[in-house]
PDB file of N, CA and C in Angstrom:
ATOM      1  N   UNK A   1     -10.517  -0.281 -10.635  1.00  0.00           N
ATOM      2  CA  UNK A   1     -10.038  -1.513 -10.070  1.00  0.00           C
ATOM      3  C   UNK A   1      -8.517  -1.468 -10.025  1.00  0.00           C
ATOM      4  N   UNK A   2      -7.849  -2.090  -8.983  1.00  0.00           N
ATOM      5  CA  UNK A   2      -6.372  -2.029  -8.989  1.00  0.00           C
ATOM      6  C   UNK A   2      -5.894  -3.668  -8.606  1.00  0.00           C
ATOM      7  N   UNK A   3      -5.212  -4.292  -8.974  1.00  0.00           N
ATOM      8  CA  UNK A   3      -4.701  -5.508  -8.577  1.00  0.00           C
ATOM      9  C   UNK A   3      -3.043  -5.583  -8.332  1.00  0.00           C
ATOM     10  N   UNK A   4      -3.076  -6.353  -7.641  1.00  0.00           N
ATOM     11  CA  UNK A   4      -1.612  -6.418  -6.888  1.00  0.00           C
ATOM     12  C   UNK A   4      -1.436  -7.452  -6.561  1.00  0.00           C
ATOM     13  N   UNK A   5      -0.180  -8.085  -7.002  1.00  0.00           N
ATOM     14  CA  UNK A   5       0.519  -9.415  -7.106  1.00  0.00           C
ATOM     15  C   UNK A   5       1.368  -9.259  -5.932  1.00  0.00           C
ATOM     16  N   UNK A   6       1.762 -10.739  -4.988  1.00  0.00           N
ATOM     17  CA  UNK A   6       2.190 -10.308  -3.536  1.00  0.00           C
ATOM     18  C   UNK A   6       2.792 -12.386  -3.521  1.00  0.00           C
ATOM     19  N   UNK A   7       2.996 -11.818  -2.172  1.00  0.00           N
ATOM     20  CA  UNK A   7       3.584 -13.649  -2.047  1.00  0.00           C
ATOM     21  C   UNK A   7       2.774 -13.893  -0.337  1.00  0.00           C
ATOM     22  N   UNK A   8       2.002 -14.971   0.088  1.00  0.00           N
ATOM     23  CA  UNK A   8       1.633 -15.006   0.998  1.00  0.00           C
ATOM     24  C   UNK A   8       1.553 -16.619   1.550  1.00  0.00           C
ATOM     25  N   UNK A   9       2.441 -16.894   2.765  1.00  0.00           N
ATOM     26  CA  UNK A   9       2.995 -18.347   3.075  1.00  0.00           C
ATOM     27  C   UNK A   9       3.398 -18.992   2.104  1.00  0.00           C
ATOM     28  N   UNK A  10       4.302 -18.104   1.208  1.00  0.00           N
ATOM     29  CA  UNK A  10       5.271 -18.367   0.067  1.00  0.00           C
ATOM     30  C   UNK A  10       4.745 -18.909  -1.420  1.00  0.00           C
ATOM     31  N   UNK A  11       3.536 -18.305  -1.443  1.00  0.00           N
ATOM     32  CA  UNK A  11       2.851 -18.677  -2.593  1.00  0.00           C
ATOM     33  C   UNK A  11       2.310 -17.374  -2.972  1.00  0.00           C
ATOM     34  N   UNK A  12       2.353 -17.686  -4.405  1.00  0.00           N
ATOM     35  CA  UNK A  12       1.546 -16.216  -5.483  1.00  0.00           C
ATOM     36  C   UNK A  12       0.186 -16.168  -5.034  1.00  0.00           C
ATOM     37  N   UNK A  13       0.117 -14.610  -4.777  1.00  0.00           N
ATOM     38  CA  UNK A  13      -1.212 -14.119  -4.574  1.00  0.00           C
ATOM     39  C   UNK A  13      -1.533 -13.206  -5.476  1.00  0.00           C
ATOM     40  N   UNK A  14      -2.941 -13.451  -6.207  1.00  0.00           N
ATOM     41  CA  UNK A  14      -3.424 -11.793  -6.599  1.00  0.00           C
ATOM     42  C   UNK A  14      -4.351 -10.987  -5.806  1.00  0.00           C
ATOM     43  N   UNK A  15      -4.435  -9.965  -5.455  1.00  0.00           N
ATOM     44  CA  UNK A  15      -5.506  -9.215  -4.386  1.00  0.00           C
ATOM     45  C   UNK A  15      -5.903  -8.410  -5.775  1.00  0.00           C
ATOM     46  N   UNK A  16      -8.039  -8.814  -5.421  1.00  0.00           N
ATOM     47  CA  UNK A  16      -8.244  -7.307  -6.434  1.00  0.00           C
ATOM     48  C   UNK A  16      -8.920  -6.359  -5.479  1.00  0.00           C
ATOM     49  N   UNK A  17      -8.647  -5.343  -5.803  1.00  0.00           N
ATOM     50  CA  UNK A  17      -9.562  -4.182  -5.299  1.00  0.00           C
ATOM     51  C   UNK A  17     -10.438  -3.776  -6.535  1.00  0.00           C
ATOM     52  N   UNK A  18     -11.886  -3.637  -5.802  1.00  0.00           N
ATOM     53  CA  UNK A  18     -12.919  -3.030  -7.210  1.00  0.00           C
ATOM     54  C   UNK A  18     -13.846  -2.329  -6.987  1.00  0.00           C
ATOM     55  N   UNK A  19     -14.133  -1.300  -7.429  1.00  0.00           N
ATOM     56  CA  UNK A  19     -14.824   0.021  -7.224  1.00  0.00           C
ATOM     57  C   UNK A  19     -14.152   1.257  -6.383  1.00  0.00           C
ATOM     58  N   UNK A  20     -12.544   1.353  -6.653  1.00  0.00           N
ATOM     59  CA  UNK A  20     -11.904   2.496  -6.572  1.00  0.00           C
ATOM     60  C   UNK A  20     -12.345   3.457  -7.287  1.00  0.00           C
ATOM     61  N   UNK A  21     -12.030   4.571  -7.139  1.00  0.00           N
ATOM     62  CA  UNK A  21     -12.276   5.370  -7.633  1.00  0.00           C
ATOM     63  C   UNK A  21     -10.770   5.446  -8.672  1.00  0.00           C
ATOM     64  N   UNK A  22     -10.183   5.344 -10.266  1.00  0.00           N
ATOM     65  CA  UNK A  22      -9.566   5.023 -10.474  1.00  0.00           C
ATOM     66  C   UNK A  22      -8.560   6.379 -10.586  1.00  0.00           C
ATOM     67  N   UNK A  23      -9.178   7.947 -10.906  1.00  0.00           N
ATOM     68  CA  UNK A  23      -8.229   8.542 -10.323  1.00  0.00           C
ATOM     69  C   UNK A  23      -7.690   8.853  -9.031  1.00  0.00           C
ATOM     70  N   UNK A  24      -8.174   8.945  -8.208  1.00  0.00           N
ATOM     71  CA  UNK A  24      -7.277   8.133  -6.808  1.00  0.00           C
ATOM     72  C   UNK A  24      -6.193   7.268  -6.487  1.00  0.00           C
ATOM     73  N   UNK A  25      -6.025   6.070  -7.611  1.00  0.00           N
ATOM     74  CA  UNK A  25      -4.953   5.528  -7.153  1.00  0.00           C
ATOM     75  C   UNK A  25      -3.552   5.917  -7.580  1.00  0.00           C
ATOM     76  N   UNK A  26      -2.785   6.063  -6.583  1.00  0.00           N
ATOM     77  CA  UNK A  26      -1.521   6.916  -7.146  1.00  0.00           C
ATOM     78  C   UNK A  26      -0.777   5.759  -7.428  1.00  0.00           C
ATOM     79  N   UNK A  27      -0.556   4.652  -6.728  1.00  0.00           N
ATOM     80  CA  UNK A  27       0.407   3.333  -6.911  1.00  0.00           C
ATOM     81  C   UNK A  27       0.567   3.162  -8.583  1.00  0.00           C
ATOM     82  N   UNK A  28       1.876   3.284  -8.917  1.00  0.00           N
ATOM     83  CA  UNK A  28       2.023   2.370 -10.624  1.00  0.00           C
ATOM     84  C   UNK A  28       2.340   0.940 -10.457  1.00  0.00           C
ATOM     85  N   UNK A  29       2.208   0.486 -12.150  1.00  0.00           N
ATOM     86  CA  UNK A  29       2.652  -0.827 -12.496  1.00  0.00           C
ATOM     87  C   UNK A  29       4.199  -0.864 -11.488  1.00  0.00           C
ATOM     88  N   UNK A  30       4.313  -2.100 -10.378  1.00  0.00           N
ATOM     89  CA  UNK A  30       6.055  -2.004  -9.865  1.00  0.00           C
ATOM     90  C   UNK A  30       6.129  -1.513  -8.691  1.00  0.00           C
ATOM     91  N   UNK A  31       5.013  -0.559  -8.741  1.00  0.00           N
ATOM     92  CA  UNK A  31       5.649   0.066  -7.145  1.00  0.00           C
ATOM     93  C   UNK A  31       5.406  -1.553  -5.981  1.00  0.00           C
ATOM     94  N   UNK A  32       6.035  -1.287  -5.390  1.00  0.00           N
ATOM     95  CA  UNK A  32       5.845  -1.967  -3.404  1.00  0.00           C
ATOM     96  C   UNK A  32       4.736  -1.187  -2.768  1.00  0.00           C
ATOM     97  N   UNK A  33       3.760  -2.275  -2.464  1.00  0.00           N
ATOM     98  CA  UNK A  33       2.852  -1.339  -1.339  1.00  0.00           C
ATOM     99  C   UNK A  33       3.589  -2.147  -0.164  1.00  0.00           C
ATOM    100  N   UNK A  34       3.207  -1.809   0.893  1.00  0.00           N
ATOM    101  CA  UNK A  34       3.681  -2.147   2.284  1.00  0.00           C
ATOM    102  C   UNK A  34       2.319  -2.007   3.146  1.00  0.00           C
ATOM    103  N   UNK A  35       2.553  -2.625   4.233  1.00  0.00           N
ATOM    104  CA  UNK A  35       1.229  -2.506   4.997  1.00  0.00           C
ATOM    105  C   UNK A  35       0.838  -1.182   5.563  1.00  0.00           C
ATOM    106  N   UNK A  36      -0.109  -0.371   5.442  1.00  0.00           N
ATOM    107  CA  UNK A  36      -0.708   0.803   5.684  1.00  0.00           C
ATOM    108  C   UNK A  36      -0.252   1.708   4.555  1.00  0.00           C
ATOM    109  N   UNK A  37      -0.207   1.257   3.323  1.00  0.00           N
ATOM    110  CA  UNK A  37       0.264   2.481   2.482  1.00  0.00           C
ATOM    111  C   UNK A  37      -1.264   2.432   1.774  1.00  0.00           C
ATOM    112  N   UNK A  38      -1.508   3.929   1.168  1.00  0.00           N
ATOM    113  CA  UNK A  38      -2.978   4.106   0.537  1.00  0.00           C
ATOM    114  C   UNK A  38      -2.757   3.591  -0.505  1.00  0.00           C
ATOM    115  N   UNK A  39      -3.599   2.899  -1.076  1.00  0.00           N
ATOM    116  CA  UNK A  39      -4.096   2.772  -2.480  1.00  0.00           C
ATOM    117  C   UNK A  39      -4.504   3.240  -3.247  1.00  0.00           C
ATOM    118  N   UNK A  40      -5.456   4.010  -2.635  1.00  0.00           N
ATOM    119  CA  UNK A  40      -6.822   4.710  -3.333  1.00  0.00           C
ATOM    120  C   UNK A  40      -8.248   4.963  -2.514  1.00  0.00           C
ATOM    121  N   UNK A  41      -9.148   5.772  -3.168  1.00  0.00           N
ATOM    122  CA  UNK A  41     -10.537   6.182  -2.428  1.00  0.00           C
ATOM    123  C   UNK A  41     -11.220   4.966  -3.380  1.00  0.00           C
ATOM    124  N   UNK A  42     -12.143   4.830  -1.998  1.00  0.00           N
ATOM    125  CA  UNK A  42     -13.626   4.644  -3.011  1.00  0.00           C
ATOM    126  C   UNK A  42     -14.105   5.182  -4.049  1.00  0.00           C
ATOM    127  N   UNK A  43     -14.791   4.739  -4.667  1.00  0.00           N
ATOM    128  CA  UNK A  43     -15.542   5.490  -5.837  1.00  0.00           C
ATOM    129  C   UNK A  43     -16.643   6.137  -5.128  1.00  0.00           C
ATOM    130  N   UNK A  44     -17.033   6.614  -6.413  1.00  0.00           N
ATOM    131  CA  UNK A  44     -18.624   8.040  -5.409  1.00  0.00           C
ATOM    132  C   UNK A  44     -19.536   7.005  -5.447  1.00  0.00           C
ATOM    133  N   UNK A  45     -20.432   6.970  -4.290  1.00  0.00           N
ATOM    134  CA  UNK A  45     -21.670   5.942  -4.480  1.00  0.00           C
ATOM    135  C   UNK A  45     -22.585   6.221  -5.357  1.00  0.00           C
ATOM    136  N   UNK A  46     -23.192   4.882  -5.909  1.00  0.00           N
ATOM    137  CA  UNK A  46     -24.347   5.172  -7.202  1.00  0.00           C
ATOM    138  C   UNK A  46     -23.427   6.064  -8.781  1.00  0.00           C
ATOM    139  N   UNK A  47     -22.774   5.558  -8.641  1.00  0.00           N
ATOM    140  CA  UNK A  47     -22.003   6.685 -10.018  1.00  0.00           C
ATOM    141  C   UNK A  47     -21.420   4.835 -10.262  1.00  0.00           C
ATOM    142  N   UNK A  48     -20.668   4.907 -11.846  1.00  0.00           N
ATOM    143  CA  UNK A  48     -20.442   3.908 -12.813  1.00  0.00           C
ATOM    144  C   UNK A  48     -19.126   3.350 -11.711  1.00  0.00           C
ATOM    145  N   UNK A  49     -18.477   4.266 -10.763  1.00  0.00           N
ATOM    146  CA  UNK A  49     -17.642   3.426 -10.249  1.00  0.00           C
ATOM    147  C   UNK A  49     -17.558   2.491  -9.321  1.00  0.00           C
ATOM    148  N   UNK A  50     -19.032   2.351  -8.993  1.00  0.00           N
ATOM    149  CA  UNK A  50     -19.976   1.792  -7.763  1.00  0.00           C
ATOM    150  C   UNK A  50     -20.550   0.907  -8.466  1.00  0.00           C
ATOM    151  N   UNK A  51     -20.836   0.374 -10.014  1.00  0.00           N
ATOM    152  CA  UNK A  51     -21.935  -0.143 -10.345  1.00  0.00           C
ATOM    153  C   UNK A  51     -23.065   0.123 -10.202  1.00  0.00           C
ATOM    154  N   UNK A  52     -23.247   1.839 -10.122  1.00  0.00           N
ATOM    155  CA  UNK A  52     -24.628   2.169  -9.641  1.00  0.00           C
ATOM    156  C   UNK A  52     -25.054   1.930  -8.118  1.00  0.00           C
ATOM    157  N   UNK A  53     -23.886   1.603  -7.343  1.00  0.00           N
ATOM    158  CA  UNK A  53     -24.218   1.013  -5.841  1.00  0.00           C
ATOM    159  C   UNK A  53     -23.959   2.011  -5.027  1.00  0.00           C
ATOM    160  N   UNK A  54     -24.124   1.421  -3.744  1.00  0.00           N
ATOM    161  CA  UNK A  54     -23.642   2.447  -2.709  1.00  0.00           C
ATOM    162  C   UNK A  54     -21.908   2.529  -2.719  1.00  0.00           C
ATOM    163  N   UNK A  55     -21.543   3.155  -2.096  1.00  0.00           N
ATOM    164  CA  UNK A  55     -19.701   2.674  -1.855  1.00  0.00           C
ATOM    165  C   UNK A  55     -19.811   1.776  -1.157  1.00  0.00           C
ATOM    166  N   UNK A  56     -18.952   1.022  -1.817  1.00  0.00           N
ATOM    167  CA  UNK A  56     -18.183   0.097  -1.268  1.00  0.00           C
ATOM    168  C   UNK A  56     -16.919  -1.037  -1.924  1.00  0.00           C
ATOM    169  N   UNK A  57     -16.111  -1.916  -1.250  1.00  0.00           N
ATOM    170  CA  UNK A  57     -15.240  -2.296  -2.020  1.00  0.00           C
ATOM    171  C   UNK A  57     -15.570  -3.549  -1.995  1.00  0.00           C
ATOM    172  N   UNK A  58     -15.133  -4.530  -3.637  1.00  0.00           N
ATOM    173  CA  UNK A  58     -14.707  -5.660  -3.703  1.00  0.00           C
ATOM    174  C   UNK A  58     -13.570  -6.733  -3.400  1.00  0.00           C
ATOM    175  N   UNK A  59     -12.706  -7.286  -2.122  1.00  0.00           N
ATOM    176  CA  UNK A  59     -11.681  -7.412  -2.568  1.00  0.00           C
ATOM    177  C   UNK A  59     -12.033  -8.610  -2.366  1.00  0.00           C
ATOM    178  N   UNK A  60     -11.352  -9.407  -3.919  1.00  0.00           N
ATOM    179  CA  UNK A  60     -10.580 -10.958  -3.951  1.00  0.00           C
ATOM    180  C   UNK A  60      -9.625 -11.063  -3.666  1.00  0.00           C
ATOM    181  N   UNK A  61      -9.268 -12.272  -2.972  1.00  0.00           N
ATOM    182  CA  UNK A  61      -7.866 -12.611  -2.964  1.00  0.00           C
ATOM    183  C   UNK A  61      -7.770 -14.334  -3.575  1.00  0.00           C
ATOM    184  N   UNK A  62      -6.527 -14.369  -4.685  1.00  0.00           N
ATOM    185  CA  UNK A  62      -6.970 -15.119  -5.317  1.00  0.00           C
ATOM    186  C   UNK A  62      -5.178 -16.107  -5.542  1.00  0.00           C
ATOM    187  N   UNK A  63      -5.793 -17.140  -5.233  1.00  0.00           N
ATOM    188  CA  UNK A  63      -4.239 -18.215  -5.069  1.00  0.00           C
ATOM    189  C   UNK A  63      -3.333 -18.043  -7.080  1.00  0.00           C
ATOM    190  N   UNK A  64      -2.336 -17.905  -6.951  1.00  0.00           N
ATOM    191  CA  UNK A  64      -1.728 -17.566  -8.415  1.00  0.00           C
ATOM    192  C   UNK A  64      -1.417 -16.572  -9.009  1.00  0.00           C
ATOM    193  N   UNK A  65      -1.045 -16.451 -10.380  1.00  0.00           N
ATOM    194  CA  UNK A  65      -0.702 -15.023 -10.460  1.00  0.00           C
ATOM    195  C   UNK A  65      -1.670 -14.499 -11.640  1.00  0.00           C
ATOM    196  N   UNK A  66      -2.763 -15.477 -11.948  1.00  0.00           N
ATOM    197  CA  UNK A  66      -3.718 -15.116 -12.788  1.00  0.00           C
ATOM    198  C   UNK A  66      -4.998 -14.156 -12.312  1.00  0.00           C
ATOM    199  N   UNK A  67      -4.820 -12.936 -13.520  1.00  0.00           N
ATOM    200  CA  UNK A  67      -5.888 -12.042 -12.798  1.00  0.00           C
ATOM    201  C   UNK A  67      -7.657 -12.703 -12.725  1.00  0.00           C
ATOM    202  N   UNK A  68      -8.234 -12.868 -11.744  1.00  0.00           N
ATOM    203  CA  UNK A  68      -9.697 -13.703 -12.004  1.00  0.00           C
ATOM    204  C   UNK A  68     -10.420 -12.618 -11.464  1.00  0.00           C
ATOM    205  N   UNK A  69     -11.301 -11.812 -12.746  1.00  0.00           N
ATOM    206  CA  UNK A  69     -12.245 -10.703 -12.352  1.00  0.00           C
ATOM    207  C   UNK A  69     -13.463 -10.912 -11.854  1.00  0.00           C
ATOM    208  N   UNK A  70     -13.719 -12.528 -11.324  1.00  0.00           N
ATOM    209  CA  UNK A  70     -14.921 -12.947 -11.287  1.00  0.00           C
ATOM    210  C   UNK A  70     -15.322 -11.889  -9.887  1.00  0.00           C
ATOM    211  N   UNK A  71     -16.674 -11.432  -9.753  1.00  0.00           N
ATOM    212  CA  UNK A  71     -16.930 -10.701  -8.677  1.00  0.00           C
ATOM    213  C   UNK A  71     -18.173 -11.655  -7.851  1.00  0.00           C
ATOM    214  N   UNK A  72     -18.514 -12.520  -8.926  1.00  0.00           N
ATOM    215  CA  UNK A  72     -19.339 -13.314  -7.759  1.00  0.00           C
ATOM    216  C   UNK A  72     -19.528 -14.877  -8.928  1.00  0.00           C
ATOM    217  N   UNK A  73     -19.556 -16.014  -8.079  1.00  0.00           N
ATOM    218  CA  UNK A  73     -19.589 -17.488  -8.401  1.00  0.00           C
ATOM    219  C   UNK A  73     -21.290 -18.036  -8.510  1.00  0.00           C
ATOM    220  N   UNK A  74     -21.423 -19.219  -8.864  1.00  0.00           N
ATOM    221  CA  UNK A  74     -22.595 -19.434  -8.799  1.00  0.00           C
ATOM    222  C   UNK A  74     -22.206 -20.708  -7.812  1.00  0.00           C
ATOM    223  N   UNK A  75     -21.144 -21.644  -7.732  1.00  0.00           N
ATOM    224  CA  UNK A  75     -21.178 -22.891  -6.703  1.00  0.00           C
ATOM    225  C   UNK A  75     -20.103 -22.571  -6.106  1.00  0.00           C
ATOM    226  N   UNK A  76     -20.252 -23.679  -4.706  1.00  0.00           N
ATOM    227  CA  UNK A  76     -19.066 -23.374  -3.747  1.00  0.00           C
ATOM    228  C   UNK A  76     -17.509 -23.904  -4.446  1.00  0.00           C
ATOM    229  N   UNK A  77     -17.454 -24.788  -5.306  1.00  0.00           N
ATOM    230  CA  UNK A  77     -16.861 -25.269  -5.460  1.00  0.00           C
ATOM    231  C   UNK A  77     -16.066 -24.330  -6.532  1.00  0.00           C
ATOM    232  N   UNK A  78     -16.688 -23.598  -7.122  1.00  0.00           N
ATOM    233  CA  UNK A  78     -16.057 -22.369  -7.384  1.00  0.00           C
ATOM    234  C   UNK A  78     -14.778 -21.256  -6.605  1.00  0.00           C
ATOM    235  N   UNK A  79     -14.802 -21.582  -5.575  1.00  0.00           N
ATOM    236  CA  UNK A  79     -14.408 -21.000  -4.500  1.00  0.00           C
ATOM    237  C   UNK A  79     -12.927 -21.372  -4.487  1.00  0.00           C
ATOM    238  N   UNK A  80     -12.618 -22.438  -5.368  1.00  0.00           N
ATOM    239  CA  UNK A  80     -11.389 -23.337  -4.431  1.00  0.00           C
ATOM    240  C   UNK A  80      -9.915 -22.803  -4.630  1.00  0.00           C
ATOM    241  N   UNK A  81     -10.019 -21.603  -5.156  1.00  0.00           N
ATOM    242  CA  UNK A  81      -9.061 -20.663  -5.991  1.00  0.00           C
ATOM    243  C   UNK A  81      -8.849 -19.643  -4.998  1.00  0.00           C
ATOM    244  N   UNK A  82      -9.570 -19.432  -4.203  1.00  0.00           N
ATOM    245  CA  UNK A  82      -9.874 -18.191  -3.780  1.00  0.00           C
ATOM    246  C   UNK A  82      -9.643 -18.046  -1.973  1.00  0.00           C
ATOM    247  N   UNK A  83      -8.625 -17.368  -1.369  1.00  0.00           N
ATOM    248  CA  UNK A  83      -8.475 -17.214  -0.262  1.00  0.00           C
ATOM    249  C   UNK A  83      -9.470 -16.667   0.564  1.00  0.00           C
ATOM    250  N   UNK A  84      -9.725 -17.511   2.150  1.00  0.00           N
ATOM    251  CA  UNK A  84     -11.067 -16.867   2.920  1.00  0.00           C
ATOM    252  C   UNK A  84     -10.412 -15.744   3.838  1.00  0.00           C
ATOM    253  N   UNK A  85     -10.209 -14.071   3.767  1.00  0.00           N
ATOM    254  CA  UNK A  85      -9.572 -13.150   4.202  1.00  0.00           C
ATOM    255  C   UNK A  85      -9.791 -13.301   5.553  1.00  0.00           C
ATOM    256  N   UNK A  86     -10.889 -14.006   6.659  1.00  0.00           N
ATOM    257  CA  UNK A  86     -10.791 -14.265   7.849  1.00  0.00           C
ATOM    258  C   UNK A  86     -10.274 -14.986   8.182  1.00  0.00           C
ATOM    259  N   UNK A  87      -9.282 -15.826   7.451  1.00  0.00           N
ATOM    260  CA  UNK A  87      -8.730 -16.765   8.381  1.00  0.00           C
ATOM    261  C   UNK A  87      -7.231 -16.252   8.578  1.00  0.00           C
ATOM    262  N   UNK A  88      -7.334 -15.110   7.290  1.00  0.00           N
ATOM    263  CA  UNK A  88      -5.785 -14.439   7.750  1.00  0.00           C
ATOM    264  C   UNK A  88      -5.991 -13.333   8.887  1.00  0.00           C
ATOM    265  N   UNK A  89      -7.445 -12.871   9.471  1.00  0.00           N
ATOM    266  CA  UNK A  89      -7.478 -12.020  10.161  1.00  0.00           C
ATOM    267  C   UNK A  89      -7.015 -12.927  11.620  1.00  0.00           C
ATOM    268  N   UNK A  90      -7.240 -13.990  11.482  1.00  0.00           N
ATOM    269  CA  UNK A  90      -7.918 -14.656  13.196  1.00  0.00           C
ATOM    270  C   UNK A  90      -6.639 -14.657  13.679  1.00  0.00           C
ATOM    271  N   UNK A  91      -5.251 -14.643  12.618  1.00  0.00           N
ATOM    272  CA  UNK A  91      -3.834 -15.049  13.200  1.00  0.00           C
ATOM    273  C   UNK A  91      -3.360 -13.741  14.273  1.00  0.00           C
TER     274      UNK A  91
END
């Protein structure tokens, strides 16, 4: 997992990424990512970095600068923390 603290329409963001593969990610604590810089691979599918799953990634994006590892909610209202990544696509 890798998380990265950012500022977005001038407010603290945390983004997590989860089920990297964690030697893959070269980024340290500090560095600047920029848009199109790598992060990291997937993890191998079905192996502990997958949760036993296929590949694929988790990302939250989450209002603040508190890390929230939650990977899944039980109510909507749960949600209210949490940025909807399509509405930053539609711009």
């Amino acid at each position: 997992m890798a998380v990265q603290g950012c500022r977005v329409d001038g407010q603290d963001i945390t983004v997590i990424y989860g089920h990297l593969s964690l030697a893959s990610i070269s980024a340290k604590p500090g560095d600047k990512l920029v848009q199109g810089s790598r992060l990291g691979f997937l993890g191998k599918g079905f192996s502990s970095e997958t949760d036993g799953e296929r590949k694929h990634l988790h990302l939250g994006i989450h209002q603040g600068k508190n890390i929230v590892l939650a990977g899944y909610v039980k109510t909507a209202s749960e949600l209210g923390d949490w940025l909807d990544i399509q509405e930053y696509l539609k711009q």
